[in-house]
C-alpha atoms as a PDB file:
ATOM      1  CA  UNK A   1      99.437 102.237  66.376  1.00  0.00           C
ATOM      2  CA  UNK A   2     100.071 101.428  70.270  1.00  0.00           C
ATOM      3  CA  UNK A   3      96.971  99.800  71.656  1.00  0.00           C
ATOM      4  CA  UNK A   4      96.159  99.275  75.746  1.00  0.00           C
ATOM      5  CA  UNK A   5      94.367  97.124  77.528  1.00  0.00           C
ATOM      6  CA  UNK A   6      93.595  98.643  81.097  1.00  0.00           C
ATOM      7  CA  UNK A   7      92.625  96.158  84.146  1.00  0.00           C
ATOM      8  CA  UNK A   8      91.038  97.023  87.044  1.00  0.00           C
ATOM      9  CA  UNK A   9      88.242  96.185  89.500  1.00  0.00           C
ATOM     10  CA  UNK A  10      85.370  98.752  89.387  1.00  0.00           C
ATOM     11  CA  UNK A  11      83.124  99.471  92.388  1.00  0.00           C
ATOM     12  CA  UNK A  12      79.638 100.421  93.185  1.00  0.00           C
ATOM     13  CA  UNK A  13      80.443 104.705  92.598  1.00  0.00           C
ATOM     14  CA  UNK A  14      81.578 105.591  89.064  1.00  0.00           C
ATOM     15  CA  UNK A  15      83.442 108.807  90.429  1.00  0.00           C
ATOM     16  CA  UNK A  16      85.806 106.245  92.242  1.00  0.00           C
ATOM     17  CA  UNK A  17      85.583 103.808  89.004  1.00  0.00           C
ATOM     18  CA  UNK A  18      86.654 107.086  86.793  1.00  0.00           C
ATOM     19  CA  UNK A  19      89.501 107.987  88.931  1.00  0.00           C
ATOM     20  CA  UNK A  20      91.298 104.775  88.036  1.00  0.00           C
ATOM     21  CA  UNK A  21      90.776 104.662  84.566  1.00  0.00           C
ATOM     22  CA  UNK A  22      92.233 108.608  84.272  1.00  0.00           C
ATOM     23  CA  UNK A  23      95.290 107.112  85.895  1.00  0.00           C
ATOM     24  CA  UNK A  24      95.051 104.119  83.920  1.00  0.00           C
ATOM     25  CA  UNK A  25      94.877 106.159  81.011  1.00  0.00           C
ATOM     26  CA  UNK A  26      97.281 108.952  81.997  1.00  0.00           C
ATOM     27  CA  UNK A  27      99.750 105.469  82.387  1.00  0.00           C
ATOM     28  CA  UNK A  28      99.154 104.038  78.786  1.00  0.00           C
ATOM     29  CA  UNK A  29      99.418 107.512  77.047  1.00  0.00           C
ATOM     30  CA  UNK A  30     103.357 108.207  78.292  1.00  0.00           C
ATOM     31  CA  UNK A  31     104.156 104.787  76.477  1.00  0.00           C
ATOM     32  CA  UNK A  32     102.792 106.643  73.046  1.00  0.00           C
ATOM     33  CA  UNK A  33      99.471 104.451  73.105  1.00  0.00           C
ATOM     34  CA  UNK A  34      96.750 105.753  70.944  1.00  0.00           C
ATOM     35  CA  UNK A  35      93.649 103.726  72.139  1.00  0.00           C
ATOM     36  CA  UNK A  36      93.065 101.842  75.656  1.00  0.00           C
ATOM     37  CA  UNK A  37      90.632  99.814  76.335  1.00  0.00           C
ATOM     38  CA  UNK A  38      88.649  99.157  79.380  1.00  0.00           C
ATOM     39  CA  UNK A  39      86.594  96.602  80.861  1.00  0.00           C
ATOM     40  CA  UNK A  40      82.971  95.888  80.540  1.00  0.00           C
ATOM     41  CA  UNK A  41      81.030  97.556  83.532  1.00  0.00           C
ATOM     42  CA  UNK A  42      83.708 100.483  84.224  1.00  0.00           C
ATOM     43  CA  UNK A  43      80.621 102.662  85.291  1.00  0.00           C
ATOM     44  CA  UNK A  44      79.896 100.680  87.933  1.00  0.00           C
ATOM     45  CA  UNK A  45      79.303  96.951  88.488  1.00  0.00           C
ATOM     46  CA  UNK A  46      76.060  95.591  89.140  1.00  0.00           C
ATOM     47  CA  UNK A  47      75.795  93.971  92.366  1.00  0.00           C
ATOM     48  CA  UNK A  48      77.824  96.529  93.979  1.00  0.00           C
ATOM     49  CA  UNK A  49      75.077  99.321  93.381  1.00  0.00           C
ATOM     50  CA  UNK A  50      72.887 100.298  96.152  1.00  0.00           C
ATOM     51  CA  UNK A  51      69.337 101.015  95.402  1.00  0.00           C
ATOM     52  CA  UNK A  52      67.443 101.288  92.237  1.00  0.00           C
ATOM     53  CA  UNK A  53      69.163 100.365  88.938  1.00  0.00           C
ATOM     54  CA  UNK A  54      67.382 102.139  86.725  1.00  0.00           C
ATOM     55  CA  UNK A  55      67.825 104.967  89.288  1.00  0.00           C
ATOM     56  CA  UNK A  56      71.698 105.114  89.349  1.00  0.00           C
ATOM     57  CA  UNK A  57      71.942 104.425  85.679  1.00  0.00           C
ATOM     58  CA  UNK A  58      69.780 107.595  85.255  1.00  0.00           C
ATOM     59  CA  UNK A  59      71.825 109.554  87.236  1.00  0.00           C
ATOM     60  CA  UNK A  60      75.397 108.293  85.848  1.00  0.00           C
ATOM     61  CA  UNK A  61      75.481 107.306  82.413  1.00  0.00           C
ATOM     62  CA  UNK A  62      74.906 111.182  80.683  1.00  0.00           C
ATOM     63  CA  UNK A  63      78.189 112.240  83.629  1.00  0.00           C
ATOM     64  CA  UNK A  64      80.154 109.390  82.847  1.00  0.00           C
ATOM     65  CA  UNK A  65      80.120 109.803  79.017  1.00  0.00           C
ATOM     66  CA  UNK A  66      81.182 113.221  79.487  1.00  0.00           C
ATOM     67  CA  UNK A  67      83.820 112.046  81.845  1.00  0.00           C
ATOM     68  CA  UNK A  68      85.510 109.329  79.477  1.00  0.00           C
ATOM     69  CA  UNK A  69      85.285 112.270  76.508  1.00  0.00           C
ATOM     70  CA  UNK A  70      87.655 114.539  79.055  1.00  0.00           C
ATOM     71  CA  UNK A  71      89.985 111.600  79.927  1.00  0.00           C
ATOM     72  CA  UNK A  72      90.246 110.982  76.233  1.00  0.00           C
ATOM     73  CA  UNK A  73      91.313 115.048  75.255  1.00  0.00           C
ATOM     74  CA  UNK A  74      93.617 115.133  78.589  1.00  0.00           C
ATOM     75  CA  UNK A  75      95.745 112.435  77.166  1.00  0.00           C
ATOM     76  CA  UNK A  76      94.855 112.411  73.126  1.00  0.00           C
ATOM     77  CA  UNK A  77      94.100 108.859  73.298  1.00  0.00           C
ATOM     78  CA  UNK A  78      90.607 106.927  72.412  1.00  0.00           C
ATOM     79  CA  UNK A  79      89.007 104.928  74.689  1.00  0.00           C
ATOM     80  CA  UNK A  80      86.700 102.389  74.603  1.00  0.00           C
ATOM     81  CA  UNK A  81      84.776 101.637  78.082  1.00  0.00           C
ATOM     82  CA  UNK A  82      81.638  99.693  79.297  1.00  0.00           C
ATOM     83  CA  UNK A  83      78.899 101.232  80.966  1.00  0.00           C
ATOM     84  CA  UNK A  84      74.852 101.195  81.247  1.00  0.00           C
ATOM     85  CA  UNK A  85      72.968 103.287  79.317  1.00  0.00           C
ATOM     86  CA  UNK A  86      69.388 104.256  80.341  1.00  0.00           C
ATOM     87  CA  UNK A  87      66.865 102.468  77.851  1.00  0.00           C
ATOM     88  CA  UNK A  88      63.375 104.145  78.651  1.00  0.00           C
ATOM     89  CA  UNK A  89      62.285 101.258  80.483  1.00  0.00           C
ATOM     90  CA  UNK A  90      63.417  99.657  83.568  1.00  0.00           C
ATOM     91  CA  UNK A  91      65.989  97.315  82.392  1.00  0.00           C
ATOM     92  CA  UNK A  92      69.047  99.547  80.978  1.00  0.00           C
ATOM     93  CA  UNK A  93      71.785  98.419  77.838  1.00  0.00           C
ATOM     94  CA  UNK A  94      74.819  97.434  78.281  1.00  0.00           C
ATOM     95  CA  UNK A  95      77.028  99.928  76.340  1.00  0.00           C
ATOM     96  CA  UNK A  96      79.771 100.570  75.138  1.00  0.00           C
ATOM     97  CA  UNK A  97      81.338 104.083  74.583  1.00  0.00           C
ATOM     98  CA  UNK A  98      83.791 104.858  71.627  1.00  0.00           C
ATOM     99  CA  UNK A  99      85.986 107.915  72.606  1.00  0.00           C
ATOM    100  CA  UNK A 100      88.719 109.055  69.973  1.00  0.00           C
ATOM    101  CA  UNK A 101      91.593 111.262  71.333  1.00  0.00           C
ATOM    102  CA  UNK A 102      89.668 114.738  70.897  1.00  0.00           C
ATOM    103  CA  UNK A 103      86.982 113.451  73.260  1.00  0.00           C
ATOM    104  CA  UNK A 104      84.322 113.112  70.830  1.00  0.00           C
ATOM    105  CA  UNK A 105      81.676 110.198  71.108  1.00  0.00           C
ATOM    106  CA  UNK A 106      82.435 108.199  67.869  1.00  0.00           C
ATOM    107  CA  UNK A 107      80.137 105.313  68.337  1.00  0.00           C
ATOM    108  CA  UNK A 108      78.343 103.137  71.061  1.00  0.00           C
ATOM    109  CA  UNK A 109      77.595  99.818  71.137  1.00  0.00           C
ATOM    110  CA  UNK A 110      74.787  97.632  73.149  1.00  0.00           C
ATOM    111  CA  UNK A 111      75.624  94.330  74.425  1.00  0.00           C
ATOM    112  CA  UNK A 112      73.813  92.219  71.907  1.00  0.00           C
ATOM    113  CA  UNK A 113      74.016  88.718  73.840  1.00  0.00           C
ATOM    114  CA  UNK A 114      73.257  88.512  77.221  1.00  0.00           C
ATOM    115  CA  UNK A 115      74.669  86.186  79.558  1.00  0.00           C
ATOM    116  CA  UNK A 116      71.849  83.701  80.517  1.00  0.00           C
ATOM    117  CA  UNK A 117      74.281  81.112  81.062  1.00  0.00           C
ATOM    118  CA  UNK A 118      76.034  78.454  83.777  1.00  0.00           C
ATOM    119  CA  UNK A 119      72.761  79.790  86.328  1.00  0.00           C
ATOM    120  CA  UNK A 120      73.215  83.919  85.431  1.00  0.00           C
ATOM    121  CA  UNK A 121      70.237  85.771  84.331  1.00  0.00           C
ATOM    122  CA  UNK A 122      72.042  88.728  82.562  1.00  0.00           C
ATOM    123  CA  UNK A 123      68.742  89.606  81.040  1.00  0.00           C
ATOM    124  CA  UNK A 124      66.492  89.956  84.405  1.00  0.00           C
ATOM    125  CA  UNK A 125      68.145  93.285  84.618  1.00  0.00           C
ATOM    126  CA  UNK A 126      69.494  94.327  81.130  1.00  0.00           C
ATOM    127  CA  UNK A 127      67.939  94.648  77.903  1.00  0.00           C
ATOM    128  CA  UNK A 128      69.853  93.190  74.575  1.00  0.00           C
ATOM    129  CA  UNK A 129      71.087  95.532  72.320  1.00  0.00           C
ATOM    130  CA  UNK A 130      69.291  96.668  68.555  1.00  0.00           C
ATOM    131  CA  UNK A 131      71.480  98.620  67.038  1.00  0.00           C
ATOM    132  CA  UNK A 132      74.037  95.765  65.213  1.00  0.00           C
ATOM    133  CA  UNK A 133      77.526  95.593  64.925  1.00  0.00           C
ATOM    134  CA  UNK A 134      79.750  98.563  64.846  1.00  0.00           C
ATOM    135  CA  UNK A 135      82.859  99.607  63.784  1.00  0.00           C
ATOM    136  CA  UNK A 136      84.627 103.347  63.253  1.00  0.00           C
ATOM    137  CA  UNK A 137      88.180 103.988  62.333  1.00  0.00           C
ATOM    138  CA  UNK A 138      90.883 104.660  65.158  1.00  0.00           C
ATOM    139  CA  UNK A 139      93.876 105.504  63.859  1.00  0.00           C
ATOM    140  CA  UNK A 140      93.582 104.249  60.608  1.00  0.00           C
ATOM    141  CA  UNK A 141      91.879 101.211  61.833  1.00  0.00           C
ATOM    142  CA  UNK A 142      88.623  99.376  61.686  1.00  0.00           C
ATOM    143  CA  UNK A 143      87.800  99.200  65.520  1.00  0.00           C
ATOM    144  CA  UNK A 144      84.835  96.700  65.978  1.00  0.00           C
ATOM    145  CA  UNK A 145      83.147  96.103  69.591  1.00  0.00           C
ATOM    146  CA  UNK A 146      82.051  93.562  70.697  1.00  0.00           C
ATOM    147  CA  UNK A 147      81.089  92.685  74.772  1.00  0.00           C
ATOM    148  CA  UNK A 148      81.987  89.783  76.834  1.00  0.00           C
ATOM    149  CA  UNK A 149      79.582  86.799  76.211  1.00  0.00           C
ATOM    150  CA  UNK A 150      79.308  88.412  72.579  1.00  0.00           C
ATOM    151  CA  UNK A 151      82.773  86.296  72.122  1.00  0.00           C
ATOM    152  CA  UNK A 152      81.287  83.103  72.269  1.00  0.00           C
ATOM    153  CA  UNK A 153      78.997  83.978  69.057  1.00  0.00           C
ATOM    154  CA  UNK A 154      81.668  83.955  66.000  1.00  0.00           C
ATOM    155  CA  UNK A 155      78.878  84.851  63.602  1.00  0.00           C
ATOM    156  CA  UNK A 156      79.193  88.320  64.963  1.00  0.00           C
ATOM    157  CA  UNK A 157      82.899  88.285  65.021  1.00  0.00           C
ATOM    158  CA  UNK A 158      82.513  87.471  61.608  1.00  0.00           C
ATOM    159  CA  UNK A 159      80.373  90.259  60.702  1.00  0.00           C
ATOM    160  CA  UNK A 160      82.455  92.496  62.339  1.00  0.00           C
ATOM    161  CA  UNK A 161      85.394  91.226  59.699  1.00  0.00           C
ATOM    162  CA  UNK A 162      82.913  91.617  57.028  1.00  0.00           C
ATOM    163  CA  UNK A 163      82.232  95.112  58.284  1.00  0.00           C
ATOM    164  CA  UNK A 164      85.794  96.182  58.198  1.00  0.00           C
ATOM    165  CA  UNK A 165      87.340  95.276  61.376  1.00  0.00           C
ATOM    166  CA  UNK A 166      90.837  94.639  61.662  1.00  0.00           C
ATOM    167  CA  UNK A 167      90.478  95.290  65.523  1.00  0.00           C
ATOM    168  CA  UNK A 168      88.360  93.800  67.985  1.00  0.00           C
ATOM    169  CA  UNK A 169      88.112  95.282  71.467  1.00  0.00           C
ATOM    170  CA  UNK A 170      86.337  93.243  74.014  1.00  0.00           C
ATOM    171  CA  UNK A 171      85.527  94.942  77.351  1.00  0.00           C
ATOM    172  CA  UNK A 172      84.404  91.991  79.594  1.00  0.00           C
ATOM    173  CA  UNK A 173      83.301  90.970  83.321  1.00  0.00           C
ATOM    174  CA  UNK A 174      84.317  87.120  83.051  1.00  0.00           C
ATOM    175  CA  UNK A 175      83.178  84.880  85.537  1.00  0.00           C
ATOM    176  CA  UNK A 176      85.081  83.062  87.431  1.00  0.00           C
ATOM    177  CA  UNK A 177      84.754  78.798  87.472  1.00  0.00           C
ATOM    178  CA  UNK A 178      85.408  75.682  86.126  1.00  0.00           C
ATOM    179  CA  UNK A 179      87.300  75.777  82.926  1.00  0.00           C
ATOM    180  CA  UNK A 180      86.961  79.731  82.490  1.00  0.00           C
ATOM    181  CA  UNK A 181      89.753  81.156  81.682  1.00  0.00           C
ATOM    182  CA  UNK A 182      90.092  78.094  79.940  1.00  0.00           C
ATOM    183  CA  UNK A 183      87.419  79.308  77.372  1.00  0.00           C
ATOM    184  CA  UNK A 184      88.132  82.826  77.407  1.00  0.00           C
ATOM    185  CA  UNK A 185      91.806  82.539  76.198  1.00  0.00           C
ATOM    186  CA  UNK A 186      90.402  79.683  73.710  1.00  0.00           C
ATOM    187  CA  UNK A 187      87.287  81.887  72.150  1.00  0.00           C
ATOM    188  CA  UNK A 188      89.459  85.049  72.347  1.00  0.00           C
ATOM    189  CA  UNK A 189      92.561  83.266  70.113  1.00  0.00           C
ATOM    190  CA  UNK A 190      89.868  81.868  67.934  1.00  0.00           C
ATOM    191  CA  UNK A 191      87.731  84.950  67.085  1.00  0.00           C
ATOM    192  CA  UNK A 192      91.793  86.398  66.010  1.00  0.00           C
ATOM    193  CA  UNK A 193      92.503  83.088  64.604  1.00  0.00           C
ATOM    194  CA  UNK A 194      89.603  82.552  62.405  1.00  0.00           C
ATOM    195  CA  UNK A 195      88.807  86.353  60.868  1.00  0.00           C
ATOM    196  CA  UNK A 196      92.850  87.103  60.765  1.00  0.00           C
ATOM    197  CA  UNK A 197      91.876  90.131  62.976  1.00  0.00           C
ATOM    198  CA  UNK A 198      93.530  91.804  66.572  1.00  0.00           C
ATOM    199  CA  UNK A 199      91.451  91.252  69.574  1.00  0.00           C
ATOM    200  CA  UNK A 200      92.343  93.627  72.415  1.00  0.00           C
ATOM    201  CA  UNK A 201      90.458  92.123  75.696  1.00  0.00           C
ATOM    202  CA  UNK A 202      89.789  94.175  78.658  1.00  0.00           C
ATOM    203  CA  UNK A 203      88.600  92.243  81.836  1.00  0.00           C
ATOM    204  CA  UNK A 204      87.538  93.286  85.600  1.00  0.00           C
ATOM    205  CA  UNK A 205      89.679  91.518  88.165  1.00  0.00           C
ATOM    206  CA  UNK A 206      87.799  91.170  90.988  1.00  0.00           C
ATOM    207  CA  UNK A 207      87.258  87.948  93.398  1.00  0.00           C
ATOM    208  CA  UNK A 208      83.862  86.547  91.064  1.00  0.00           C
ATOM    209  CA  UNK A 209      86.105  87.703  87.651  1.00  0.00           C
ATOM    210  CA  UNK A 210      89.441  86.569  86.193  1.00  0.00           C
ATOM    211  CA  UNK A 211      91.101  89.798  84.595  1.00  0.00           C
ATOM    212  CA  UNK A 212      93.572  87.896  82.405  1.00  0.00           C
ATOM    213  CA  UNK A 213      93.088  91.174  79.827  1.00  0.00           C
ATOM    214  CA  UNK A 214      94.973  90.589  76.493  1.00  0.00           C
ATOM    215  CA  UNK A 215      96.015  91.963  73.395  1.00  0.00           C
ATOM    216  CA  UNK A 216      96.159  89.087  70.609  1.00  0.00           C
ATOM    217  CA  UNK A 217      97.217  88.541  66.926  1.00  0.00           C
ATOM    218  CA  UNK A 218      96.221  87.636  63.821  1.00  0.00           C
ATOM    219  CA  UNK A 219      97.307  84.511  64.221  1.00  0.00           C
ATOM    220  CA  UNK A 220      96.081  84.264  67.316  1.00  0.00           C
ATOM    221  CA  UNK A 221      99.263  84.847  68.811  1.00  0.00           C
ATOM    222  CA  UNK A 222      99.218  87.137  72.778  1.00  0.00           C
ATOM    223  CA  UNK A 223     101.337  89.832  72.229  1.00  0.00           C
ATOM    224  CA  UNK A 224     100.663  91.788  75.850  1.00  0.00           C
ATOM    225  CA  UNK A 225      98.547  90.231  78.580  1.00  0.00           C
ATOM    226  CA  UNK A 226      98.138  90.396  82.512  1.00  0.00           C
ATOM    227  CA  UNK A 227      96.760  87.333  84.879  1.00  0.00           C
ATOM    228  CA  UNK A 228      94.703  88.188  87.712  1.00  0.00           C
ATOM    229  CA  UNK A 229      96.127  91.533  88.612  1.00  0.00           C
ATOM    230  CA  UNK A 230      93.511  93.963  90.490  1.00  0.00           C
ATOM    231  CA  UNK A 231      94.914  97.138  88.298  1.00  0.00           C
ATOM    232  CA  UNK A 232      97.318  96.912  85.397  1.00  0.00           C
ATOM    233  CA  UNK A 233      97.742  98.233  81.606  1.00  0.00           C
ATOM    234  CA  UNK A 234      99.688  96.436  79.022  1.00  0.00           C
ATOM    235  CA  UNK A 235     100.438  98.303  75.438  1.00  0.00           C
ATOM    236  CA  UNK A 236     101.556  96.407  72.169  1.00  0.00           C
ATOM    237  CA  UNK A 237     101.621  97.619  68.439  1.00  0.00           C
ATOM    238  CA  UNK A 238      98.727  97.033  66.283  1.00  0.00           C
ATOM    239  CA  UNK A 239      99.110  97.565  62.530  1.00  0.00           C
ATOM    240  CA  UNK A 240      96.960  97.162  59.626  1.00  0.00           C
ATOM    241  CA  UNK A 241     100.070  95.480  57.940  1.00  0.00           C
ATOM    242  CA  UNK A 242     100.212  92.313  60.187  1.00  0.00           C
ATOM    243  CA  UNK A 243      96.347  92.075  59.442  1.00  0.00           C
ATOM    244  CA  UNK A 244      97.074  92.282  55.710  1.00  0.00           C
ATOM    245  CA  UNK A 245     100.484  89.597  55.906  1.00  0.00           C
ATOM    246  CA  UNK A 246      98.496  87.298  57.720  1.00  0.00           C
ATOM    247  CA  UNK A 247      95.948  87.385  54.863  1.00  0.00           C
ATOM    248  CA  UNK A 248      98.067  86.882  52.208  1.00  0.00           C
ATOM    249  CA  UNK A 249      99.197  83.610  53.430  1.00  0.00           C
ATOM    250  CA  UNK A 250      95.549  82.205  55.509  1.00  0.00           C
ATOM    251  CA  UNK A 251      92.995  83.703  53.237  1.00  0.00           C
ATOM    252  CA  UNK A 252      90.056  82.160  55.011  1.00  0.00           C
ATOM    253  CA  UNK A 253      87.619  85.276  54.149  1.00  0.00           C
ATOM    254  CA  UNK A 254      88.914  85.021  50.346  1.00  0.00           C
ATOM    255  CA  UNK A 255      88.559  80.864  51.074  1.00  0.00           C
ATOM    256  CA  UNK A 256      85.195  80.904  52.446  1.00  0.00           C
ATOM    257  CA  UNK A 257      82.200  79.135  50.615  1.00  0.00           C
ATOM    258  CA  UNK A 258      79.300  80.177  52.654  1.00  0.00           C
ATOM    259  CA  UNK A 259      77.512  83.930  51.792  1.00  0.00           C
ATOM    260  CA  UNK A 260      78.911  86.795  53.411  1.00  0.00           C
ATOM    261  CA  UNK A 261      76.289  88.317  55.747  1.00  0.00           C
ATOM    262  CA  UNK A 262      76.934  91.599  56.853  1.00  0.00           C
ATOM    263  CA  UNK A 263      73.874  91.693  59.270  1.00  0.00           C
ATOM    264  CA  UNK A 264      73.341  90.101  62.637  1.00  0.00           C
ATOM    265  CA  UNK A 265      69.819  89.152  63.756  1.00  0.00           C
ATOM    266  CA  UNK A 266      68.933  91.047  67.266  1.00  0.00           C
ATOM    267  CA  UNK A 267      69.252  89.065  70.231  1.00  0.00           C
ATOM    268  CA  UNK A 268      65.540  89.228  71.378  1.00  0.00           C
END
């Protein structure tokens, strides 16, 4: 099927955020794409939210859901998007929403490792995920999720493989610095590379994030990317086939000599 990645640079107000991404979508469904994918934080970023957290995420997350089910029916194409999803407690998840092209929620996913890393405290404000990996079927595909600093752990990669992935969609806000897009396009070829799986890579584009959104392939091989573009989709073909050739001649999951482990350990 006809995959998407859609880049763009979301705001403080998720009705402005929204409006893109229809457009975005509207954009990847007339080239016959079946599932776009959006960046992590689509709802709204962060830093760009006045007032309370907790208080906005309250007030958005149950509206925006709703909103990326419509854009999904108006255009019969899934779509996976980032957002934050009230937790009971002050600190909110980092979710992701699974969309297929009726509009109806298929699966979410919270951010399992947060980014406490080069002097970010993701987890002053958000609280890790416990729910595991997940992956439904798109299209006659294993879709697996996966967010951002999640990349850089390739046990869960793994157990997304394990699980049945033969897609990997990875909505991300990647900082900007030293050697960054560096490691991104490394850790992104590698997580294809080493589980002979897609990896369709959604990233913000803003002037703290790099975009550089990408669709790779099982041999780690960019088939559809953008650089630092504010707003831009790019479509490829992913097929189940290319997973399965690839796998005939690198069978590193047949290879392997270490247990399978279908679990992952919560990020607490």
């Amino acid at each position: 099927m006809l995959v998407s990645v859609g880049q763009f640079r979301p705001g403080g107000d998720a009705a402005a955020n929204l409006a893109v991404m229809r457009d975005l979508a509207a954009e990847a469904a007339a080239e016959g794409s079946e599932l776009i994918v959006f960046p992590e934080e689509s709802m709204f970023t962060v830093g760009r939210v006045e007032g309370s957290l907790q208080q906005a995420v309250e007030a958005t997350w149950t509206s925006f859901v709703q909103q990326l089910s419509f854009i999904a029916a108006a255009h019969s194409i899934a779509v996976v998007a980032g957002g934050y999803e009230p937790s009971g407690e002050e600190r909110p998840f980092n979710t992701l929403v699974l969309v297929d092209g009726t509009g109806r929620i298929v699966d979410t996913y919270r951010k399992l490792h947060l980014y406490d890393a080069f002097s970010y405290q993701e987890s002053t404000r958000i609280k890790p995920g416990d729910g595991g990996v997940k992956v439904a079927r798109i299209g006659g595909l294993g879709v697996g999720l996966m967010t951002c600093y999640d990349i850089r752990f390739p046990e869960q990669a793994r157990a997304l493989a394990d699980a049945g992935a033969d897609l990997i969609c990875v909505p991300a806000a990647w900082f900007k610095g030293e050697h960054k897009i560096e490691h991104w396009e490394t850790l992104l070829k590698a997580r294809a590379i080493e589980n002979t799986v897609w990896v369709a890579a959604a990233g913000t584009s803003s002037s703290h994030t790099i975009g550089h959104s990408a669709v790779i392939d099982p041999m780690g091989v960019p088939q559809a990317h953008l650089e630092d573009e504010e707003r831009g989709v790019v479509t490829t073909e992913v097929t189940r086939r290319r997973v399965d050739e690839v796998r005939e001649f690198l069978p590193v999951l047949r290879n392997r000599r270490f247990a399978r482990n279908e679990t992952i350990v919560d990020a607490h």
